[in-house]
Protein backbone atom coordinates (compact mmCIF):
# COMPACT_ATOMS: atom_id res chain seq x y z
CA UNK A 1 -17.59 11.85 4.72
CA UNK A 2 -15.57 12.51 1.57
CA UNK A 3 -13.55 16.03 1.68
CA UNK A 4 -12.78 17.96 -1.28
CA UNK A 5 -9.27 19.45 -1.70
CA UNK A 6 -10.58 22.79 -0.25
CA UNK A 7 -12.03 21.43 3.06
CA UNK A 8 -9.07 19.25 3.41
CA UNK A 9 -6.86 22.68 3.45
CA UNK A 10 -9.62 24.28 6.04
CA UNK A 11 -8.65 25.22 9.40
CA UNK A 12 -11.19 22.90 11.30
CA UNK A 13 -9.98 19.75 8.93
CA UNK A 14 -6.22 21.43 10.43
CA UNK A 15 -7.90 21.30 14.07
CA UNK A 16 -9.37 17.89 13.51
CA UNK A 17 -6.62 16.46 12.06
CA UNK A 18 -3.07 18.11 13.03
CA UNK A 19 -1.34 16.97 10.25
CA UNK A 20 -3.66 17.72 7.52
CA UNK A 21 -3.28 14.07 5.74
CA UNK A 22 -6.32 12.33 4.44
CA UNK A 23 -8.30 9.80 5.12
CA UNK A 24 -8.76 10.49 8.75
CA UNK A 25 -11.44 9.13 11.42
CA UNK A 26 -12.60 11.08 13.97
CA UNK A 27 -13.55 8.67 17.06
CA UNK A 28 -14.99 9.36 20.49
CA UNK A 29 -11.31 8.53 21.60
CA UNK A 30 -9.65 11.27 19.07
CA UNK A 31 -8.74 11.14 15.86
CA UNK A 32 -6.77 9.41 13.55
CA UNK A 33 -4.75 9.12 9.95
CA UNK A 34 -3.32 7.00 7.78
CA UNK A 35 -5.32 4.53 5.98
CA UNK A 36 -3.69 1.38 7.81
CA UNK A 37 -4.15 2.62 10.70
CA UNK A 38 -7.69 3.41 10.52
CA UNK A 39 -8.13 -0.18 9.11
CA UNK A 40 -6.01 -1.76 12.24
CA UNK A 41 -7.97 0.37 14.39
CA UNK A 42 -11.45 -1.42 12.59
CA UNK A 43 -10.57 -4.52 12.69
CA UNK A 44 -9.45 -4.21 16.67
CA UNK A 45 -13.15 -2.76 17.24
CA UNK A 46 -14.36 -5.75 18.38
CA UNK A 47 -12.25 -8.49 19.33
CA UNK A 48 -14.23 -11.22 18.68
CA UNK A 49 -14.03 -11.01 15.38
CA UNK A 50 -10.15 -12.39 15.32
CA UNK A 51 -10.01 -9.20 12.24
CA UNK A 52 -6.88 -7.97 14.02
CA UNK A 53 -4.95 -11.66 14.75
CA UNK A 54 -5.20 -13.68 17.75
CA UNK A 55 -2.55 -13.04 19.71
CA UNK A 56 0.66 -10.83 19.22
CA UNK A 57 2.41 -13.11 16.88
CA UNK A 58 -0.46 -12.66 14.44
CA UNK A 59 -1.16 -9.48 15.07
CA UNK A 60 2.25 -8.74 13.85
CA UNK A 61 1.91 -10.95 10.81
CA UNK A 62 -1.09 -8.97 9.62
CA UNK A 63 0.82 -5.51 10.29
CA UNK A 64 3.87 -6.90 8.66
CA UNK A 65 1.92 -7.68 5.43
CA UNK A 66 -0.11 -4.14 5.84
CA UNK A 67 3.76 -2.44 5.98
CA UNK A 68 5.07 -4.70 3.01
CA UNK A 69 2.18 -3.63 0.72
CA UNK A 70 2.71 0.16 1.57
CA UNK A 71 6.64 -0.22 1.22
CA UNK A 72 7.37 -2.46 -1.51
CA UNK A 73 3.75 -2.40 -4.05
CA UNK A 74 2.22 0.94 -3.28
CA UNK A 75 5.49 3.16 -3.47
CA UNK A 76 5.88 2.00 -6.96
CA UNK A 77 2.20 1.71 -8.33
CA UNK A 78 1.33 5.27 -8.97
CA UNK A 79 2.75 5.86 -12.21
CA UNK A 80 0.93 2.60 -13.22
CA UNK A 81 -2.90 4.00 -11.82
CA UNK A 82 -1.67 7.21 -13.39
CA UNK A 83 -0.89 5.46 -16.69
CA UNK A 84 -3.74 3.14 -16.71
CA UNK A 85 -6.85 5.53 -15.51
CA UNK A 86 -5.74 8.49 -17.25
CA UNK A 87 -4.79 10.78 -14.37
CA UNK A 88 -1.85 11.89 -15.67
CA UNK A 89 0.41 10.77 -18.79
CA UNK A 90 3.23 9.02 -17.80
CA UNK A 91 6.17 8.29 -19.57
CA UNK A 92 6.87 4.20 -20.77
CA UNK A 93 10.08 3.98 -18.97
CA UNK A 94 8.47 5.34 -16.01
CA UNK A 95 5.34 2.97 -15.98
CA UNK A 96 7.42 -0.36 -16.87
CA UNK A 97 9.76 0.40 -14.41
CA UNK A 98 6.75 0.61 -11.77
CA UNK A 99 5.44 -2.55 -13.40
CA UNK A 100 8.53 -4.22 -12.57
CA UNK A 101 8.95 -3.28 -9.26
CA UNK A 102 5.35 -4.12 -8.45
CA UNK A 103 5.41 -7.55 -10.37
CA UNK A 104 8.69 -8.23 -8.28
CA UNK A 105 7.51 -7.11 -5.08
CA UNK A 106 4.23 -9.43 -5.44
């Protein structure tokens, strides 16, 4: 289901989800956020699928790459989907220094 900014704000999205952050999942288990989390807890759905790593050395591999991409490329590419789709103008210093980081990070 995609929520609008109001429903995200709503007290049963607060209920459902204490911290208020989108995306979230609700499971039979509970519910969760965070977007790599949600896709860890995917991919661990059914393990034969190997989605998640075989083993724990793997597993970590895959979580360390998930973490790298949120720490070192995502951090620094807003200003750059800003810039580039029009969300918002952004500044040339701002958006080359993003492009930088991004094009160092990768």
């Amino acid at each position: 289901m995609i929520l609008g900014a109001e429903e995200q704000k709503s007290k049963e999205y607060k209920q459902k989800c204490l911290t208020g952050k989108f995306p979230s999942l609700e499971t039979q288990d509970g519910n969760l956020f965070e977007s790599a989390a949600i896709a860890r807890y995917l991919a661990r759905l059914n393990p034969d699928s190997k989605l998640a790593g075989i083993g724990a050395h793997e597993s970590s591999q895959i979580d360390q790459w998930i973490d790298f991409i949120k720490s070192s490329v995502f951090a620094h590419a807003f200003p750059i989907f800003k810039g580039t789709f029009g969300f918002d103008k952004v500044d040339a210093d701002s958006y080359n220094n993003a492009l930088k980081e991004v094009k160092s990070a990768i």
